[in-house]
N, C-alpha and C. Protein backbone atom coordinates (compact mmCIF):
# COMPACT_ATOMS: atom_id res chain seq x y z
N UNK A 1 107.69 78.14 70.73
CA UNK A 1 107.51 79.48 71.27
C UNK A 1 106.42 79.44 72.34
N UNK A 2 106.85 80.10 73.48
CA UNK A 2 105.60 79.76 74.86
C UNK A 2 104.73 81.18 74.39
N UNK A 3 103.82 81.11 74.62
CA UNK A 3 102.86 82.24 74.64
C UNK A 3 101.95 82.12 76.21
N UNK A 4 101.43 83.42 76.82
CA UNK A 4 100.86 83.58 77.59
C UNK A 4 99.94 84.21 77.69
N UNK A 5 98.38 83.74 78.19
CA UNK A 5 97.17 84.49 77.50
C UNK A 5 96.03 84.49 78.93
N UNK A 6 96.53 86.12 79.60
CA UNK A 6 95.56 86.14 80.51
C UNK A 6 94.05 86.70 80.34
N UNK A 7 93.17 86.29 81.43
CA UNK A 7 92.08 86.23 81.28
C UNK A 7 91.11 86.78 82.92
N UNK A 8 90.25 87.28 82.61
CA UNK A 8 89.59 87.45 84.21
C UNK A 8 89.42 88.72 84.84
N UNK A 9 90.09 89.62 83.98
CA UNK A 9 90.02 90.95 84.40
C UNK A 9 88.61 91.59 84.37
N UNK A 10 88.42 92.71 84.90
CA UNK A 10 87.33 93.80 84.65
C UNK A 10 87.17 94.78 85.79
N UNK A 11 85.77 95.14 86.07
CA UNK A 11 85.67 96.16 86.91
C UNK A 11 84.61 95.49 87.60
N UNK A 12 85.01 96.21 89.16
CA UNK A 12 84.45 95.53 90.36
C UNK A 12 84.31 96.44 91.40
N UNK A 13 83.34 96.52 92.25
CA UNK A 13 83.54 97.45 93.25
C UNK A 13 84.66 97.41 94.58
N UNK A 14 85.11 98.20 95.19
CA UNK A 14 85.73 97.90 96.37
C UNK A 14 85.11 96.75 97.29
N UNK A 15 85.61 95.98 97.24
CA UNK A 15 85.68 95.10 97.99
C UNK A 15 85.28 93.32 98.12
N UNK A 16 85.26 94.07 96.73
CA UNK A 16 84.84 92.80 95.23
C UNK A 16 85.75 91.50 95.83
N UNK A 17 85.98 90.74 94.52
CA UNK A 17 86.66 89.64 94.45
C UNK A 17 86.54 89.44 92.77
N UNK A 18 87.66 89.18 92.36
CA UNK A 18 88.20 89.05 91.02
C UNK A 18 88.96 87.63 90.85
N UNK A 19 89.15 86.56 90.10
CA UNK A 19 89.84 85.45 90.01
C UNK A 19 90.59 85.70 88.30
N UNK A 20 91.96 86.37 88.23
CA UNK A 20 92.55 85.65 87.16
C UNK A 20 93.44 84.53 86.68
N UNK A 21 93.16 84.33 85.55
CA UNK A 21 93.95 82.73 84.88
C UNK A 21 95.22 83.53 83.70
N UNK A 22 95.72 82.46 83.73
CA UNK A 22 96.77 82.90 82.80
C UNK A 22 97.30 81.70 82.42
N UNK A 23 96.96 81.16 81.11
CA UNK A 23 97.07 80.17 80.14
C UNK A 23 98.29 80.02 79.11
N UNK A 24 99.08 79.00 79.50
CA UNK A 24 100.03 78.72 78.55
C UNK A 24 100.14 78.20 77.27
N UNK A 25 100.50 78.06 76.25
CA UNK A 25 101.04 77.28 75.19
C UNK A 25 102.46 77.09 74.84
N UNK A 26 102.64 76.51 74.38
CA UNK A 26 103.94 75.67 73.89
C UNK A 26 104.57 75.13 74.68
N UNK A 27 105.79 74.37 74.62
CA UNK A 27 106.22 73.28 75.53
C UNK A 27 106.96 74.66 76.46
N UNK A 28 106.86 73.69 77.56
CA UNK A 28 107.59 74.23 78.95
C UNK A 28 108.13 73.20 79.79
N UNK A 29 109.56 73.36 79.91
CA UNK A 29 110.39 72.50 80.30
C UNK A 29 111.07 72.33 81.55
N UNK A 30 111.09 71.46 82.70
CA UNK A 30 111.77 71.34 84.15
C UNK A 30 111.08 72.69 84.89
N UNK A 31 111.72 72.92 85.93
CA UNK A 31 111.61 73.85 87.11
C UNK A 31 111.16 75.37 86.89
N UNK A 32 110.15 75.98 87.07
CA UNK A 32 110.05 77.47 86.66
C UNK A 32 109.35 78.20 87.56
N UNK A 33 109.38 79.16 87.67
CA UNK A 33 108.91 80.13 88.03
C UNK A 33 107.27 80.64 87.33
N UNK A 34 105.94 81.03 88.29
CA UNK A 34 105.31 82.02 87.01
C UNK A 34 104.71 82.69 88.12
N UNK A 35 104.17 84.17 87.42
CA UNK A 35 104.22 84.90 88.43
C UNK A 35 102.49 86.20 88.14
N UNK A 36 102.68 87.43 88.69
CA UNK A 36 101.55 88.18 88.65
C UNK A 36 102.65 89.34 88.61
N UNK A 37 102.18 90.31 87.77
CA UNK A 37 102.96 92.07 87.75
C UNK A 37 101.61 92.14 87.65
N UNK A 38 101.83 93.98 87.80
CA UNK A 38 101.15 94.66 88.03
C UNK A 38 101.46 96.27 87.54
N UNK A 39 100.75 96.79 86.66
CA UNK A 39 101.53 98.43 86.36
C UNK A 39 99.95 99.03 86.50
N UNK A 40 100.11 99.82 87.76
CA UNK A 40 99.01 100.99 87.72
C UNK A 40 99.32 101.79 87.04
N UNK A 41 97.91 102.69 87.10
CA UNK A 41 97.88 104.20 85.71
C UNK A 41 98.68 104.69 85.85
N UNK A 42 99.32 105.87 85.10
CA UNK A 42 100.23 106.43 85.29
C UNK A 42 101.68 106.05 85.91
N UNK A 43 101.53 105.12 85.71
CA UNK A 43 103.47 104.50 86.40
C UNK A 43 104.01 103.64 85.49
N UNK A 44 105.13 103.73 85.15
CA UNK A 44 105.87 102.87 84.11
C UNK A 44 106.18 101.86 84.60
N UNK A 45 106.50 101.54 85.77
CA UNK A 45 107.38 100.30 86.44
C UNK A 45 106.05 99.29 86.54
N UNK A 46 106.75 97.73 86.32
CA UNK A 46 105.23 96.97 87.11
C UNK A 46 106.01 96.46 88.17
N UNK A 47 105.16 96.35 89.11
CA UNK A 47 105.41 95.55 90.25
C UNK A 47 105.02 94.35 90.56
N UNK A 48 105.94 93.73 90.92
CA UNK A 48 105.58 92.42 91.81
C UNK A 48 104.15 91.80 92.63
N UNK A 49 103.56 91.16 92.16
CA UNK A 49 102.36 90.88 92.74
C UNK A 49 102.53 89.45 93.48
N UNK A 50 102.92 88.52 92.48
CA UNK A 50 102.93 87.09 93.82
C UNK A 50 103.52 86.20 92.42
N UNK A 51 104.64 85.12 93.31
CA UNK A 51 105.05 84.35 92.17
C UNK A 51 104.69 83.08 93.09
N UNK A 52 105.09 81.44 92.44
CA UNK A 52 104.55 80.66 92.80
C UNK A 52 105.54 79.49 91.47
N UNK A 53 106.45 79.09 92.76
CA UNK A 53 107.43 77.96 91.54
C UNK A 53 106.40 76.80 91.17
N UNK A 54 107.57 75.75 90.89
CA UNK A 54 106.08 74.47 89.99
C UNK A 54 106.48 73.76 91.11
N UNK A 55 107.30 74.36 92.38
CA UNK A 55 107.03 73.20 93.22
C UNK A 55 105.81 73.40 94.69
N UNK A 56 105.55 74.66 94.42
CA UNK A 56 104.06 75.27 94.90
C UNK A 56 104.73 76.37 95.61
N UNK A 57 106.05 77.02 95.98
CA UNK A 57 105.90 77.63 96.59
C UNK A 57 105.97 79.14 96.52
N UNK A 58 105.45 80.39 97.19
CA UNK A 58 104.83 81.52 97.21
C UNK A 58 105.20 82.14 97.96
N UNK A 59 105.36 83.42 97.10
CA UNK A 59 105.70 84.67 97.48
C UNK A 59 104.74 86.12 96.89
N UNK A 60 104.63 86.67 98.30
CA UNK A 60 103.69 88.11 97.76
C UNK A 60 104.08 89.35 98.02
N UNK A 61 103.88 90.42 97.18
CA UNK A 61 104.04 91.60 97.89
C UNK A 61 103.02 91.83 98.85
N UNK A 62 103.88 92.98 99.78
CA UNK A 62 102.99 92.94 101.33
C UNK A 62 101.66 93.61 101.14
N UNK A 63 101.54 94.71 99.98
CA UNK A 63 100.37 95.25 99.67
C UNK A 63 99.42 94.08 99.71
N UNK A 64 99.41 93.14 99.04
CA UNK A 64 98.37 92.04 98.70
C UNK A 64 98.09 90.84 99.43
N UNK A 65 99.13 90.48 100.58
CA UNK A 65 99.28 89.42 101.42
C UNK A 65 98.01 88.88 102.36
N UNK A 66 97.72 88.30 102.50
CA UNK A 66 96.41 88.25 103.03
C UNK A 66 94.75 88.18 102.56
N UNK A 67 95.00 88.88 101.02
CA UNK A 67 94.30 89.25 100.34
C UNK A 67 93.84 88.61 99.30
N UNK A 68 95.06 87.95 98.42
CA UNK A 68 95.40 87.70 97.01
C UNK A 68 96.10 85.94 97.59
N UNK A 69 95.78 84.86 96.57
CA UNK A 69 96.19 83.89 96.41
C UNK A 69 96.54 83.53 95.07
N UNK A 70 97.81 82.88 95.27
CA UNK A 70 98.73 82.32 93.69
C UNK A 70 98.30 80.82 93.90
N UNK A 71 98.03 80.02 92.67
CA UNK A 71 97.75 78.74 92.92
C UNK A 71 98.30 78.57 90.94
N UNK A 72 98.68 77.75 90.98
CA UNK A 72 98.79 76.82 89.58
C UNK A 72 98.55 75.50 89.34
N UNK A 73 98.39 75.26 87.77
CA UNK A 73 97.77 73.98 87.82
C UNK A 73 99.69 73.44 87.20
N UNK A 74 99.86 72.66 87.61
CA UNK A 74 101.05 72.37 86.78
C UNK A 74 100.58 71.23 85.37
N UNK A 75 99.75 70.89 85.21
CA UNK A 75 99.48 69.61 84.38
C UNK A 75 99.30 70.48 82.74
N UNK A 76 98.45 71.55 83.61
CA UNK A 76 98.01 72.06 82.21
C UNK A 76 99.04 73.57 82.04
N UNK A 77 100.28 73.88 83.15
CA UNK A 77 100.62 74.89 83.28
C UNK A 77 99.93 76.08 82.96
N UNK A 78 99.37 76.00 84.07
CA UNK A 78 98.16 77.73 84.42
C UNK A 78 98.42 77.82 85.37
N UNK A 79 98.55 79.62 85.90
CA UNK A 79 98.58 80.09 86.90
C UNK A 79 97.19 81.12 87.09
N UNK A 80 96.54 81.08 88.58
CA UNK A 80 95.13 81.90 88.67
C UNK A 80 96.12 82.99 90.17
N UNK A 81 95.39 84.12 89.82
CA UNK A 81 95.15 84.49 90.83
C UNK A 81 93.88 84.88 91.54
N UNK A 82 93.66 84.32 92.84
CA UNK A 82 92.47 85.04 93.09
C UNK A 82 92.39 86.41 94.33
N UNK A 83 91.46 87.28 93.85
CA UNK A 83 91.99 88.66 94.25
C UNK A 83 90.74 88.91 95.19
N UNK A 84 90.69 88.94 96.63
CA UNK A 84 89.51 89.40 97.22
C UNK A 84 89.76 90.68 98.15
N UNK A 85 88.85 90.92 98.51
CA UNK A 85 88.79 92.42 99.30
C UNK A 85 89.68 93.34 98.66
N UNK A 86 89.44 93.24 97.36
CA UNK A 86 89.82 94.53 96.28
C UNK A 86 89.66 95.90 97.09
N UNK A 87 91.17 96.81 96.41
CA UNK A 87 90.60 97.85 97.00
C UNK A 87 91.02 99.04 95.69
N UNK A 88 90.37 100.16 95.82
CA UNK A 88 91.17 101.16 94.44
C UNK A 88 92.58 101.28 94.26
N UNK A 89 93.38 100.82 94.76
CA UNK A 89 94.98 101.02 94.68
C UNK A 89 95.31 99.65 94.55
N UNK A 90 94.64 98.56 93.98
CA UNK A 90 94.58 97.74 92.93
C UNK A 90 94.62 97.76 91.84
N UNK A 91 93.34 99.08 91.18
CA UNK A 91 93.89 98.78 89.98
C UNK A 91 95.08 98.86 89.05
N UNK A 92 95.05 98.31 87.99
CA UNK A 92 96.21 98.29 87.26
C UNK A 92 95.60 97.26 86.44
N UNK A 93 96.94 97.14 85.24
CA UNK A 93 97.35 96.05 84.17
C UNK A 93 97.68 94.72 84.89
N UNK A 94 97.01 93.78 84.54
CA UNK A 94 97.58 92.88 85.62
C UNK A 94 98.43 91.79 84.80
N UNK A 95 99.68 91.55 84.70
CA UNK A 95 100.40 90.72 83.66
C UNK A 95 101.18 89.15 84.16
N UNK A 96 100.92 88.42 83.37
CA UNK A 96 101.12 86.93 83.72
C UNK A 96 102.75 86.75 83.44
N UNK A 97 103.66 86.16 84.17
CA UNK A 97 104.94 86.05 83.52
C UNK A 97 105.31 84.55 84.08
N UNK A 98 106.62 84.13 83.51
CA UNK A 98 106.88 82.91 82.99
C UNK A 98 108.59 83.00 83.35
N UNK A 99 109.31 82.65 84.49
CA UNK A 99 110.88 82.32 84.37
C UNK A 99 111.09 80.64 84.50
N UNK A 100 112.16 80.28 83.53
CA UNK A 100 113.29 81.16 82.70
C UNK A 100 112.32 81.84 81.56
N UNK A 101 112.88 82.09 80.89
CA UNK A 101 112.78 82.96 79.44
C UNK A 101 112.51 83.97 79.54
N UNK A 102 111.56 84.41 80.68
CA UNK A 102 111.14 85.65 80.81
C UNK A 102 110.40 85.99 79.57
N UNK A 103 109.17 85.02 79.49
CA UNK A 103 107.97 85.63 78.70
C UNK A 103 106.86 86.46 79.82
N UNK A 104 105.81 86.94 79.11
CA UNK A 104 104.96 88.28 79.95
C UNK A 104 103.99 87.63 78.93
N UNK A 105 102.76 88.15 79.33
CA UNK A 105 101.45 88.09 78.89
C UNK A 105 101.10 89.19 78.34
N UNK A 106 100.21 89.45 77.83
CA UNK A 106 99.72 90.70 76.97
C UNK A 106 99.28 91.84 77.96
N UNK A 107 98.88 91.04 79.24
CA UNK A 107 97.95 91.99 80.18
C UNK A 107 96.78 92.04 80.25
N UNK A 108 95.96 92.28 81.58
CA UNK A 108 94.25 92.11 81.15
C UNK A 108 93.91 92.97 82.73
N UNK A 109 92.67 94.52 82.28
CA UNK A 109 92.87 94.98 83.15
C UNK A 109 91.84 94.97 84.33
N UNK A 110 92.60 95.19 85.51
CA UNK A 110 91.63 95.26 86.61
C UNK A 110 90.95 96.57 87.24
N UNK A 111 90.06 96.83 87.07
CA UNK A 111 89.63 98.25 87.82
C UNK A 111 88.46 97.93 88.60
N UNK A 112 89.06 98.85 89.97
CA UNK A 112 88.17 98.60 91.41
C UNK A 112 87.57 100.04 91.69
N UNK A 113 86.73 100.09 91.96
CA UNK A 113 86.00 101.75 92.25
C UNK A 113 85.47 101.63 93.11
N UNK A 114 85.31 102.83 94.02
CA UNK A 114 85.39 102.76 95.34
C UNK A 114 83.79 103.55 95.52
């Protein structure tokens, strides 16, 4: 059973810089996907933040482009994101995910105040 256990969240001012990790267990097998969601307050949907296959390559939403870097370790399968020039329409739940299987992380939250 893979489990996913992020880490790194908190509160920061506008214009901060935040670095989260998101730590795997159990075996994980060939080619995958892992990625960053995102569900601000009040909204049910999460969104897309940045994925990053195991063969390095990356994709972001445009909100964060420029901003936000996906990097993984593949040895120890971890994915970090690091988050700079935070702004308040950042915050949110920030959730670690994992394709295939489509596991999710528990979530760990980020809040930016302006």
């Amino acid at each position: 059973q893979v489990q996913l256990v992020e880490s790194g969240g908190g509160l920061v001012q506008a214009g901060g810089s935040l670095r989260l990790s998101c730590a795997t267990s159990g075996k994980i097998f060939g080619a995958n996907i892992m990625g960053w969601y995102r569900q601000a307050p009040g909204k049910q949907q999460r969104d897309l933040v940045a994925t990053i296959t195991s063969g390095g390559s990356t994709n972001y939403a445009d909100s964060v482009k420029g901003r936000f870097t996906i990097s993984r370790d593949n040895a120890k399968n971890t994915v970090f994101l690091q988050m700079n020039s935070l702004k308040p329409e950042d915050t949110a739940v920030y959730y670690c995910t994992l394709t295939p299987g489509n596991y999710w992380g528990q979530g760990t939250q980020v809040t930016v105040s302006s």
